[in-house]
Protein backbone atom coordinates (compact mmCIF):
# COMPACT_ATOMS: atom_id res chain seq x y z
CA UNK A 1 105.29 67.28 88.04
CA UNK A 2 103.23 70.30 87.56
CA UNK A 3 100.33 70.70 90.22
CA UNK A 4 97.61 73.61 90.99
CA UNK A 5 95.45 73.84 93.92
CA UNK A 6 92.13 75.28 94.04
CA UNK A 7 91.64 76.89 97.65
CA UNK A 8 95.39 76.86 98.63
CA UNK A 9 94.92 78.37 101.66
CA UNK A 10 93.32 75.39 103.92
CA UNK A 11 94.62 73.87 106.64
CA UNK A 12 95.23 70.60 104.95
CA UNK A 13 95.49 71.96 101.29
CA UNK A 14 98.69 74.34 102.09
CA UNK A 15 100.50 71.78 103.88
CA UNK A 16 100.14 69.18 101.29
CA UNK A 17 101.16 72.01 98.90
CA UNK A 18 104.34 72.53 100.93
CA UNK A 19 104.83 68.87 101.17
CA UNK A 20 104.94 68.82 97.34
CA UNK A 21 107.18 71.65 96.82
CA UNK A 22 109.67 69.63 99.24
CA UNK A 23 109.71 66.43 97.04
CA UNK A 24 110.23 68.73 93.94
CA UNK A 25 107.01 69.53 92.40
CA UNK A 26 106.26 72.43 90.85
CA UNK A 27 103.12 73.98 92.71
CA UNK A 28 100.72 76.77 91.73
CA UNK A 29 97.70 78.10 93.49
CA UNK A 30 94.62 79.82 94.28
CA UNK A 31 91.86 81.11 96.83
CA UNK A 32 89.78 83.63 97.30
CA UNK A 33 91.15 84.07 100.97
CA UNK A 34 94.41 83.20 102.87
CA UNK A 35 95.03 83.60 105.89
CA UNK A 36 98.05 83.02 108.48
CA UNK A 37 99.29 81.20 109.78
CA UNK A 38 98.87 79.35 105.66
CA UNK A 39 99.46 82.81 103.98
CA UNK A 40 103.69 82.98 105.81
CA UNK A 41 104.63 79.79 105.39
CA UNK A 42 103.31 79.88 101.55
CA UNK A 43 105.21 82.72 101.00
CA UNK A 44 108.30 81.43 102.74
CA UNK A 45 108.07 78.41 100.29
CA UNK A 46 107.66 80.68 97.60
CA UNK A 47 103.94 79.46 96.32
CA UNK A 48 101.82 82.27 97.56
CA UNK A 49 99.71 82.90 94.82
CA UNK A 50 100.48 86.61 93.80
CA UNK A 51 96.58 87.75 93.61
CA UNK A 52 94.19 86.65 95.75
CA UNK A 53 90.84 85.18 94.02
CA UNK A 54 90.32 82.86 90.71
CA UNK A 55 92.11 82.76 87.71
CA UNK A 56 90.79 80.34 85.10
CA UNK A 57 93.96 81.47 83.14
CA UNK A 58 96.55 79.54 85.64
CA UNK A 59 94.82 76.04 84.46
CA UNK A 60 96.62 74.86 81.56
CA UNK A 61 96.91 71.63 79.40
CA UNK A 62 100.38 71.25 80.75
CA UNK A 63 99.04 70.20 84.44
CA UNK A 64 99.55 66.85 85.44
CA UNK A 65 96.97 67.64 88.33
CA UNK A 66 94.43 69.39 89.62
CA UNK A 67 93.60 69.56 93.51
CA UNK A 68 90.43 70.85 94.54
CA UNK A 69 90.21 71.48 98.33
CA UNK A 70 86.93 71.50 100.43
CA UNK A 71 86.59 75.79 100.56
CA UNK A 72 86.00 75.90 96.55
CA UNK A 73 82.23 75.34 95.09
CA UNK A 74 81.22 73.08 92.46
CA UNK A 75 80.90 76.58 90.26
CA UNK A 76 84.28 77.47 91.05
CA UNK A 77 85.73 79.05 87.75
CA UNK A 78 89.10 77.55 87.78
CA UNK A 79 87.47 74.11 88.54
CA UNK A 80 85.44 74.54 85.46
CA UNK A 81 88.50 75.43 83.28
CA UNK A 82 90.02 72.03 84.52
CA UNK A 83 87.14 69.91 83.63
CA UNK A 84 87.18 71.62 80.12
CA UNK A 85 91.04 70.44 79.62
CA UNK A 86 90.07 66.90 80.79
CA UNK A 87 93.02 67.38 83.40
CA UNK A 88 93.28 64.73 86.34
CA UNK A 89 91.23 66.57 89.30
CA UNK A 90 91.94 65.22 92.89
CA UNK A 91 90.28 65.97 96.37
CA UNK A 92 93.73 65.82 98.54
CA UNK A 93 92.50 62.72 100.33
CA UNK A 94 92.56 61.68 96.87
CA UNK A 95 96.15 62.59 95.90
CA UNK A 96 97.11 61.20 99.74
CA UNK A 97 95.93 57.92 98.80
CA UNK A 98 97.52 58.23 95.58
CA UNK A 99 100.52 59.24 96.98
CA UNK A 100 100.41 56.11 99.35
CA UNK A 101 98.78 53.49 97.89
CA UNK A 102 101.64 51.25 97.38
CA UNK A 103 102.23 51.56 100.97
CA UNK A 104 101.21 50.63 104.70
CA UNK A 105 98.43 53.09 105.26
CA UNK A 106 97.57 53.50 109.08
CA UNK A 107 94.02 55.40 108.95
CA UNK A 108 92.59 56.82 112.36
CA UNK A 109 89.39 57.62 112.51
CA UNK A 110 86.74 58.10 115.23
CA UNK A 111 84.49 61.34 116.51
CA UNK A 112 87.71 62.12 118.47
CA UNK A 113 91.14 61.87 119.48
CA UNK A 114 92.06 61.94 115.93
CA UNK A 115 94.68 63.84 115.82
CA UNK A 116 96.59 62.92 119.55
CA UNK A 117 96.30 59.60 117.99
CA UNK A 118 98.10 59.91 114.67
CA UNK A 119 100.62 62.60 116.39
CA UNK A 120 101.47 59.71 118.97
CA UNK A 121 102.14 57.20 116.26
CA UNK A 122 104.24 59.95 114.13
CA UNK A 123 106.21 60.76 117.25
CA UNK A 124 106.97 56.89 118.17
CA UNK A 125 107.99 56.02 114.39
CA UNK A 126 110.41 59.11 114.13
CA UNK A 127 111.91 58.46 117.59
CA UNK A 128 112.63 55.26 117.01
CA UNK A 129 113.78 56.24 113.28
CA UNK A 130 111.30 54.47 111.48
CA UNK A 131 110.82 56.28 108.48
CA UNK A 132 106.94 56.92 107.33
CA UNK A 133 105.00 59.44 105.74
CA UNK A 134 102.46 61.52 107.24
CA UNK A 135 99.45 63.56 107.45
CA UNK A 136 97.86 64.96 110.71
CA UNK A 137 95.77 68.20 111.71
CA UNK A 138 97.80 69.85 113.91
CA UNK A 139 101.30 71.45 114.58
CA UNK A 140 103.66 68.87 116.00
CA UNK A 141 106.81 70.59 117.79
CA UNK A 142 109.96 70.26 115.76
CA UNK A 143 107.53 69.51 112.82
CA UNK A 144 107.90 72.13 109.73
CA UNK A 145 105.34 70.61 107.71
CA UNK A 146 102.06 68.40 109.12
CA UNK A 147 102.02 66.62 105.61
CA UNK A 148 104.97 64.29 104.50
CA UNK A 149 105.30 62.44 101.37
CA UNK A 150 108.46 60.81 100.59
CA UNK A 151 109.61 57.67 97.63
CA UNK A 152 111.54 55.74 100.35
CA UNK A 153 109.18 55.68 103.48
CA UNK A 154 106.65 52.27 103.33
CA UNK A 155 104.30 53.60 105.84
CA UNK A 156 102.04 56.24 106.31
CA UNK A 157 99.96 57.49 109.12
CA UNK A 158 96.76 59.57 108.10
CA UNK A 159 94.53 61.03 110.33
CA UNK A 160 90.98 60.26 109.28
CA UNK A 161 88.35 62.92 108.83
CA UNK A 162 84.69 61.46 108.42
CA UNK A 163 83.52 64.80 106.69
CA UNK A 164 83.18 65.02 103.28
CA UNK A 165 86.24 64.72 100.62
CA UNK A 166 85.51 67.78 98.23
CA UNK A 167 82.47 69.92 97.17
CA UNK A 168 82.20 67.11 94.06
CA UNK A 169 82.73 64.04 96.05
CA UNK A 170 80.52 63.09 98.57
CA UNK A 171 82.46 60.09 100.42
CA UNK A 172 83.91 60.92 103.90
CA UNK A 173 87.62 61.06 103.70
CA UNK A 174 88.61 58.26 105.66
CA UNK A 175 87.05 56.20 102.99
CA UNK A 176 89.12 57.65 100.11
CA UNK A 177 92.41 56.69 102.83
CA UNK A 178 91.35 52.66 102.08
CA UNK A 179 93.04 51.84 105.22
CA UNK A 180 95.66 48.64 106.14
CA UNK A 181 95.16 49.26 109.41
CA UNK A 182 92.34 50.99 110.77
CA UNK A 183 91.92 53.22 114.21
CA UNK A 184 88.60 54.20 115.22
CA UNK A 185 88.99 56.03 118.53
CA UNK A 186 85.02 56.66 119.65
CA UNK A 187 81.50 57.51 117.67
CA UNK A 188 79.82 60.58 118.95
CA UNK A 189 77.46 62.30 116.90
CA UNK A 190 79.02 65.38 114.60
CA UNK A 191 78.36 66.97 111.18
CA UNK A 192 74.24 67.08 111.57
CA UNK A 193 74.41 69.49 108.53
CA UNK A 194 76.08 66.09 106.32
CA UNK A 195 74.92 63.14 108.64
CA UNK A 196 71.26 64.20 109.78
CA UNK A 197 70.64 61.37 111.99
CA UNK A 198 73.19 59.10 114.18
CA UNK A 199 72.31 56.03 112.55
CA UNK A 200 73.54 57.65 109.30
CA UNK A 201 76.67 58.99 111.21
CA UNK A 202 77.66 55.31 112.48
CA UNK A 203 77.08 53.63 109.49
CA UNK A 204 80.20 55.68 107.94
CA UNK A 205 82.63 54.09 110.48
CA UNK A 206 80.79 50.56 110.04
CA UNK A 207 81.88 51.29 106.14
CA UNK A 208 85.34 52.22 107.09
CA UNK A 209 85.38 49.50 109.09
CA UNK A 210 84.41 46.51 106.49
CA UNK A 211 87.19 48.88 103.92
CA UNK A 212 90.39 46.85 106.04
CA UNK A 213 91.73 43.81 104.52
CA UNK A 214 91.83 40.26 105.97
CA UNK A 215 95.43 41.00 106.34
CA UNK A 216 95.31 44.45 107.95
CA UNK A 217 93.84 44.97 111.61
CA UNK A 218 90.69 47.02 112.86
CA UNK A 219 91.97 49.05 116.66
CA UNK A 220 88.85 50.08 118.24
CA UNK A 221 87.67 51.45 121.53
CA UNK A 222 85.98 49.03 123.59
CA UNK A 223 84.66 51.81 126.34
CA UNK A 224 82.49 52.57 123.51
CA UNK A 225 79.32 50.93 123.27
CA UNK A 226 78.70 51.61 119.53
CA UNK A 227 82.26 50.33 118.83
CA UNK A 228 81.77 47.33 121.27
CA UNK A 229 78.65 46.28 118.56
CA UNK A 230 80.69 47.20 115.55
CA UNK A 231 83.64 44.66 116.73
CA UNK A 232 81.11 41.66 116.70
CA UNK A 233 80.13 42.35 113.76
CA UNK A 234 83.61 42.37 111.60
CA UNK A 235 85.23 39.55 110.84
CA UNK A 236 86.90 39.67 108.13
CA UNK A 237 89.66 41.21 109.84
CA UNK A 238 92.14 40.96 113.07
CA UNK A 239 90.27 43.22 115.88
CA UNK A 240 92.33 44.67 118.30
CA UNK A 241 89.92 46.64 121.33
CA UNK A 242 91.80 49.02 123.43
CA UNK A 243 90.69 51.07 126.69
CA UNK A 244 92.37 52.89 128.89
CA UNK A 245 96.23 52.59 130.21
CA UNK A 246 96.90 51.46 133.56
CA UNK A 247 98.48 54.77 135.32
CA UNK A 248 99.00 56.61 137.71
CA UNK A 249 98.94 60.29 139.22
CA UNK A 250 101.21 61.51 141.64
CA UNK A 251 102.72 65.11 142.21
CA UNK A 252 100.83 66.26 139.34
CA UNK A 253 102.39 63.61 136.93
CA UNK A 254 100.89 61.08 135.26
CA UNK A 255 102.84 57.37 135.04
CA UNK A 256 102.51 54.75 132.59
CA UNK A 257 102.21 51.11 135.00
CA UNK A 258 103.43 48.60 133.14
CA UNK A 259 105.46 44.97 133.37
CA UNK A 260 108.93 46.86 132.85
CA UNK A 261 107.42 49.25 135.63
CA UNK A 262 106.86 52.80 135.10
CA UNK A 263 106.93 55.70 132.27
CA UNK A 264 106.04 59.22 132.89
CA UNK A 265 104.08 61.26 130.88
CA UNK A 266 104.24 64.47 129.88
CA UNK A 267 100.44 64.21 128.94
CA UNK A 268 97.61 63.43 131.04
CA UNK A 269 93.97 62.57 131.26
CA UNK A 270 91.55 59.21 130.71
CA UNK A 271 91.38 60.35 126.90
CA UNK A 272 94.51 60.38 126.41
CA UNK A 273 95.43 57.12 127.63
CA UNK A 274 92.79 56.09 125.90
CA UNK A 275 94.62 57.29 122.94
CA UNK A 276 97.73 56.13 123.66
CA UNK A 277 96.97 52.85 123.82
CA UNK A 278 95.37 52.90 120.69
CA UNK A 279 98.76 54.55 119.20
CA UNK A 280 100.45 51.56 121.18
CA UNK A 281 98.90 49.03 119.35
CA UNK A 282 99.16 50.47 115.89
CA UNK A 283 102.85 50.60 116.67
CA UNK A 284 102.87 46.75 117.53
CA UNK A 285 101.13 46.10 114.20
CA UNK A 286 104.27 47.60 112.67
CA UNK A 287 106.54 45.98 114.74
CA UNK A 288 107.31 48.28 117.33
CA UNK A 289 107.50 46.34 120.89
CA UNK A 290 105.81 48.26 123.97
CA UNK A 291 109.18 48.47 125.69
CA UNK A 292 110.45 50.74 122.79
CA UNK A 293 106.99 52.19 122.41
CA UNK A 294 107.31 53.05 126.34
CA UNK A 295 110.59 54.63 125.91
CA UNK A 296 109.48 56.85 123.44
CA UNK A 297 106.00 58.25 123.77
CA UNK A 298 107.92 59.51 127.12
CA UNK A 299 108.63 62.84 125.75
CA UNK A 300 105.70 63.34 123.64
CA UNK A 301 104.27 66.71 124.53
CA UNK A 302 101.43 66.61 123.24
CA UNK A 303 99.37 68.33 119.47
CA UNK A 304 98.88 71.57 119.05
CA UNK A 305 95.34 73.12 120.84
CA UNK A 306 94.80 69.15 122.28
CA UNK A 307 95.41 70.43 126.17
CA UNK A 308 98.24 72.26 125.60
CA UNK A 309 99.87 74.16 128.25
CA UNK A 310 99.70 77.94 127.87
CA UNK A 311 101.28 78.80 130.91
CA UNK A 312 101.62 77.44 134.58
CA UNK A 313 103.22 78.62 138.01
CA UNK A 314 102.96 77.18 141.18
CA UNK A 315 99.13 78.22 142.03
CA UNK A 316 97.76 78.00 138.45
CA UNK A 317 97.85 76.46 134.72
CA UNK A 318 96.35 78.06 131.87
CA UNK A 319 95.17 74.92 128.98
CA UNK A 320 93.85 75.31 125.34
CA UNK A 321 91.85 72.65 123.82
CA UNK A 322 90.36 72.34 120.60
CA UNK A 323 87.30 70.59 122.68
CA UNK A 324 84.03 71.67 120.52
CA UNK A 325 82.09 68.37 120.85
CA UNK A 326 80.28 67.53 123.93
CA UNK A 327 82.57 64.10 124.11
CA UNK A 328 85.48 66.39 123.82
CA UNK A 329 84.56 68.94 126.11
CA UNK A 330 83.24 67.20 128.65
CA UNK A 331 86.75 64.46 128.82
CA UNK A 332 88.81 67.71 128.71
CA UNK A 333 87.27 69.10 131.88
CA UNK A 334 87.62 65.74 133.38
CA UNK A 335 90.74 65.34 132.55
CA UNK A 336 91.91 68.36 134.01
CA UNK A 337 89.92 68.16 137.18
CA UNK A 338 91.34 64.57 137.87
CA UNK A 339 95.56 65.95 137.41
CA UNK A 340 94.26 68.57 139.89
CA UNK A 341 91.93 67.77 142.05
CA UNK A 342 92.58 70.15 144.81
CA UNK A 343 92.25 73.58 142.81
CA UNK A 344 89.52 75.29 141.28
CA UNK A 345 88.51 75.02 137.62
CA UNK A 346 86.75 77.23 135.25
CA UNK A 347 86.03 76.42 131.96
CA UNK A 348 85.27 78.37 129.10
CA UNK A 349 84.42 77.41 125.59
CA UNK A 350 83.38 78.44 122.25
CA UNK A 351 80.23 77.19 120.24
CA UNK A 352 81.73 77.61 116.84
CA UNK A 353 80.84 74.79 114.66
CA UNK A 354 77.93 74.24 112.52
CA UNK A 355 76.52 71.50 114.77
CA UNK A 356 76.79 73.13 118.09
CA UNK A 357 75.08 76.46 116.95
CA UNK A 358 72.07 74.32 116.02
CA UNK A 359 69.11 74.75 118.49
CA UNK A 360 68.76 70.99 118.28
CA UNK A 361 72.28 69.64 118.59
CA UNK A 362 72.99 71.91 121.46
CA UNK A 363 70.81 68.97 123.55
CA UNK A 364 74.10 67.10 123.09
CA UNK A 365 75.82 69.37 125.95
CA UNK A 366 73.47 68.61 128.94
CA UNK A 367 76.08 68.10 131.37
CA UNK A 368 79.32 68.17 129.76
CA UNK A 369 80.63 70.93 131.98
CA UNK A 370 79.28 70.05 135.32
CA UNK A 371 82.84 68.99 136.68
CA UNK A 372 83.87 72.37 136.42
CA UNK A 373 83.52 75.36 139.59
CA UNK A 374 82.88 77.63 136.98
CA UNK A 375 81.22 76.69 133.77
CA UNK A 376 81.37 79.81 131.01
CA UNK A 377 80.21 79.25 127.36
CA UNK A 378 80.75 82.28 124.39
CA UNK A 379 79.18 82.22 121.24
CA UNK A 380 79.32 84.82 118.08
CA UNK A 381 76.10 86.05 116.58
CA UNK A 382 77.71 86.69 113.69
CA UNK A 383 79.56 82.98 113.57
CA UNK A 384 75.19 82.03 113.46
CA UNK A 385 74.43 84.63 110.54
CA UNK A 386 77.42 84.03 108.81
CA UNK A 387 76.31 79.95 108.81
CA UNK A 388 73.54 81.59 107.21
CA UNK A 389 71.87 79.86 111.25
CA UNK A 390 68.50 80.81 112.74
CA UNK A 391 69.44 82.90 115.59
CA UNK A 392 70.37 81.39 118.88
CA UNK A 393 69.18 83.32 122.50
CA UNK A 394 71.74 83.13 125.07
CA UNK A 395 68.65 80.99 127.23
CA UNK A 396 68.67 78.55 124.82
CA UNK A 397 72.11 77.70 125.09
CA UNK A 398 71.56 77.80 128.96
CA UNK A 399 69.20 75.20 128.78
CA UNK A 400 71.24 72.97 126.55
CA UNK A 401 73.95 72.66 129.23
CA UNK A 402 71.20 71.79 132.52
CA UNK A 403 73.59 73.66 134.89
CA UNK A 404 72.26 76.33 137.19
CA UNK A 405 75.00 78.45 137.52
CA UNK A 406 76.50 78.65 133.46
CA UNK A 407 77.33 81.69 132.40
CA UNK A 408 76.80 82.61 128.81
CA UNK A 409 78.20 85.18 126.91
CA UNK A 410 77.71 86.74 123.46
CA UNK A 411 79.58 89.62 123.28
CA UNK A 412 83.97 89.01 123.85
CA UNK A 413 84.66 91.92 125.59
CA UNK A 414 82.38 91.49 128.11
CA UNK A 415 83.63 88.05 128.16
CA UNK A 416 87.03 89.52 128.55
CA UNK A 417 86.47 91.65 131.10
CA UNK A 418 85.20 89.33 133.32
CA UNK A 419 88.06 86.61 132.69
CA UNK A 420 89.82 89.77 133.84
CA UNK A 421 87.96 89.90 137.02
CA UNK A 422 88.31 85.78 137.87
CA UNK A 423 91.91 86.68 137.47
CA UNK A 424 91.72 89.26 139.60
CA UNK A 425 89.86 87.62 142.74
CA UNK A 426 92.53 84.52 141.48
CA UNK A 427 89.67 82.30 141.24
CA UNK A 428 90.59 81.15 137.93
CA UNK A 429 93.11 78.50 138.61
CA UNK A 430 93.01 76.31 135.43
CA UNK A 431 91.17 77.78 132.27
CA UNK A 432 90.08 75.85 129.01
CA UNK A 433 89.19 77.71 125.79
C-alpha cells in the first residue's frame, strides 16, 4: 500500500504515519512546517519529507490513499492534485475507522479526561496481554508509537476528539470513530470558534451518543448534570454511569478501597478516579474482571503533561498539566491541593487556546483557581495576533478569574524571574503549568 499525507507533521498525523510504516506501508509526506518532537522520530523512521512545503508532484495515480490532516486548507495544492486523480482522500479519523471497522471500537469522548481515559484502558489491555489497537494523544511510557494498527488485534481503543475531522469535513471526529462502546467522560463548553453556543456543543455528544448500537454500551459520568439528562434520554443502548472511586489518601498515596481490599495508586486526584472508573468499566465490557483490572492499573503512571511529576523532594513537587479548560484547571488544582493539604500551592497557567483568549469565554474561569495560595496566569500577545484575536488587556483576564490577589503576566521573562523569586523565598511548594 502506497500512502501520502498532507500536513505530516501533526501530532496525530505523524504517528499514524509511523504506525503505517510499522505494518509495511509505504508512506510519503508533506507540510509546510515540522517540528520536534514529529520532525526526529520521522526521520528516524525514514519518512521525513526531504523539503519542507507542497509538492503537487509527490501525488500520483499510483496512490492507494490520500490523508489530509487538520493543518492543510481546503486550497492546499497537493490536495487539489489528489482530487484531480480521483484518488481515495481520508481525514485520519477516517482511515482509523477504516482501519478498525471490522473490529471492537472503544471511543472516549467527553470535554475531558480523554486521554487518562484511553491511556488507562491501553495500559490494562497490554498488562494483561490483551492484544488491541490504539490511538491516544499523548506519550505513554514504554510506548514508541501513540497510534497502533495491527491485522490480528479485535479491539481498538480511540480517544475521541469532538473538534472537527479535516478542513473538508465538518463532522467532529468522534463521530467518524462510530463507536461499539462509547465513553463520554464530562461536557464543558470548548471550541466557541466551531460550537458558538453550548447547546450546539452538547448536542455533538447527544449525536455520539445515539451513534452506539443496541449491542454496544454508552459509559457516562453521572457527576455530570448534562450527562445525567443525556442517560434518560438513550435507550437504545446498555448505559453504564460511573463517578468517582472509593479511595483513600494516606502518606501522600492514594488507595483504591475495594471488596478484595486495597490498590495503590501511583496517580491521584477526584478526576482521575473519576477516570478510572470509567476505564474500569470499559474493561468489564471486554471481559476484563475488576480484580485483574485492580492488579493492573496499579502501576499506571500516568499520560504524558496529565499531572505528571517533574520533580519532587521531601519539601516540594513540581507537576505539569495540560489543564487549559476551566474544568481542567480548576480539578487539577484540586486535585493537588487535596494529596497535599498541608503545603502551599501556586499555580500557574497558560491561556493558549482559541477559546480562552476570547474576551467572552474567559467568563468560564471565575473561580477555577481559588484553591490555590498563589494563583498566576501568562498569556502571549502574539499567541492573540497570531489567532488573528482582538487584543486582550492583562485586566480583562483579571476579571475573568474574580480573585483578588491573581497575578497576570504577559511578558515570560518577567514571568520567569519571578518563579525565580517564589523559589527563592521557597514559597513555591507545588507548581502547575
Amino acid at each position: 500500500m502506497k500512502v501520502h499525507f498532507i500536513a505530516i507533521g501533526g501530532s496525530a498525523m505523524h504517528n499514524l504515519a509511523i504506525a503505517l510504516k510499522i505494518k509495511g506501508f509505504e508512506i510519503t509526506g508533506s507540510d509546510d512546517e515540522i517540528f520536534d518532537p514529529a520532525r526526529g522520530r520521522l526521520a528516524k523512521y525514514g519518512i521525513l519529507p526531504d523539503d519542507i512545503g507542497w509538492h503537487p508532484e509527490k501525488i500520483t495515480a499510483d496512490l492507494d490513499a490520500v490523508i489530509l490532516g487538520m493543518h492543510a486548507r481546503e486550497d492546499n495544492p497537493e490536495l487539489l492534485k489528489a482530487k484531480e486523480l480521483g484518488l481515495k482522500i481520508y481525514s485520519y479519523p477516517e482511515y482509523l475507522y477504516e482501519q478498525s471497522k471490522d473490529k471492537t471500537r472503544v471511543v472516549v469522548g467527553g470535554s475531558h479526561g480523554k486521554t487518562t481515559i484511553t491511556s488507562m484502558i491501553i495500559h490494562v489491555l497490554q498488562n494483561l496481554g490483551i492484544d488491541c489497537d490504539y490511538m491516544v494523544g499523548a506519550q505513554l511510557e514504554g510506548f514508541e508509537v501513540m497510534v497502533r494498527l495491527s491485522d490480528t488485534a479485535k479491539v481498538m481503543v480511540i480517544e475521541g476528539d469532538e473538534y472537527l475531522t479535516s478542513p473538508i469535513d465538518r463532522r467532529p471526529k468522534f463521530h467518524v470513530y462510530q463507536p461499539i462502546i462509547g465513553i463520554i467522560s464530562g461536557i464543558a463548553w470548548d471550541h466557541i470558534n466551531v460550537f458558538p453556543t453550548f447547546e450546539n456543543y452538547v448536542e455533538q455528544f447527544e449525536i455520539f451518543a445515539k451513534m452506539i448500537p443496541q449491542s454496544g454500551q454508552l459509559i457516562y459520568c453521572q457527576e455530570d448534570e448534562e450527562l445525567r439528562k443525556l442517560g434518560a434520554k438513550i435507550t437504545s443502548t446498555t448505559c453504564k454511569p460511573y463517578g468517582i472511586h472509593p479511595y483513600v489518601i494516606r502518606d501522600g498515596i492514594t488507595y483504591l478501597t475495594h471488596d478484595g481490599g486495597e490498590t495503590p495508586l501511583q496517580i491521584f486526584g477526584k478526576h482521575n478516579l473519576m477516570n478510572l472508573n470509567a476505564a474500569r468499566l470499559a474493561c468489564n465490557a471486554l471481559g476484563v474482571t475488576d480484580e485483574h483490572f485492580y492488579e493492573a492499573i496499579a502501576s499506571f503512571k500516568g499520560a504524558s503533561k496529565r499531572l505528571e511529576l517533574v520533580a519532587k523532594r521531601a519539601d516540594c513537587a513540581v507537576y505539569k498539566d495540560f489543564a487549559h479548560s476551566p474544568s481542567k484547571l480548576k480539578a487539577t488544582i484540586n486535585a493537588v491541593r487535596e494529596q497535599y493539604p498541608d503545603r502551599k500551592l501556586v499555580a500557574c497557567m497558560e491561556l493558549h487556546t482559541f477559546s480562552s483568549l476570547t474576551e467572552e469565554f474567559l467568563r468560564q474561569y471565575a473561580h477555577a483557581m481559588d484553591e490555590a495560595d498563589t494563583a498566576i496566569v501568562y498569556y502571549s500577545p502574539a499567541a492573540v495576533a497570531h489567532k488573528k484575536l482582538p487584543p486582550i488587556h492583562p485586566e480583562v483576564i483579571f476579571n475573568a478569574f474574580q480573585r483578588k490577589d491573581l497575578v497576570v503576566y504577559n511578558d515570560s521573562e518577567t514571568m520567569k524571574n519571578a518563579g525565580n523569586g517564589l523559589a527563592r523565598d521557597r514559597i513555591a511548594a507545588d507548581v502547575l503549568g
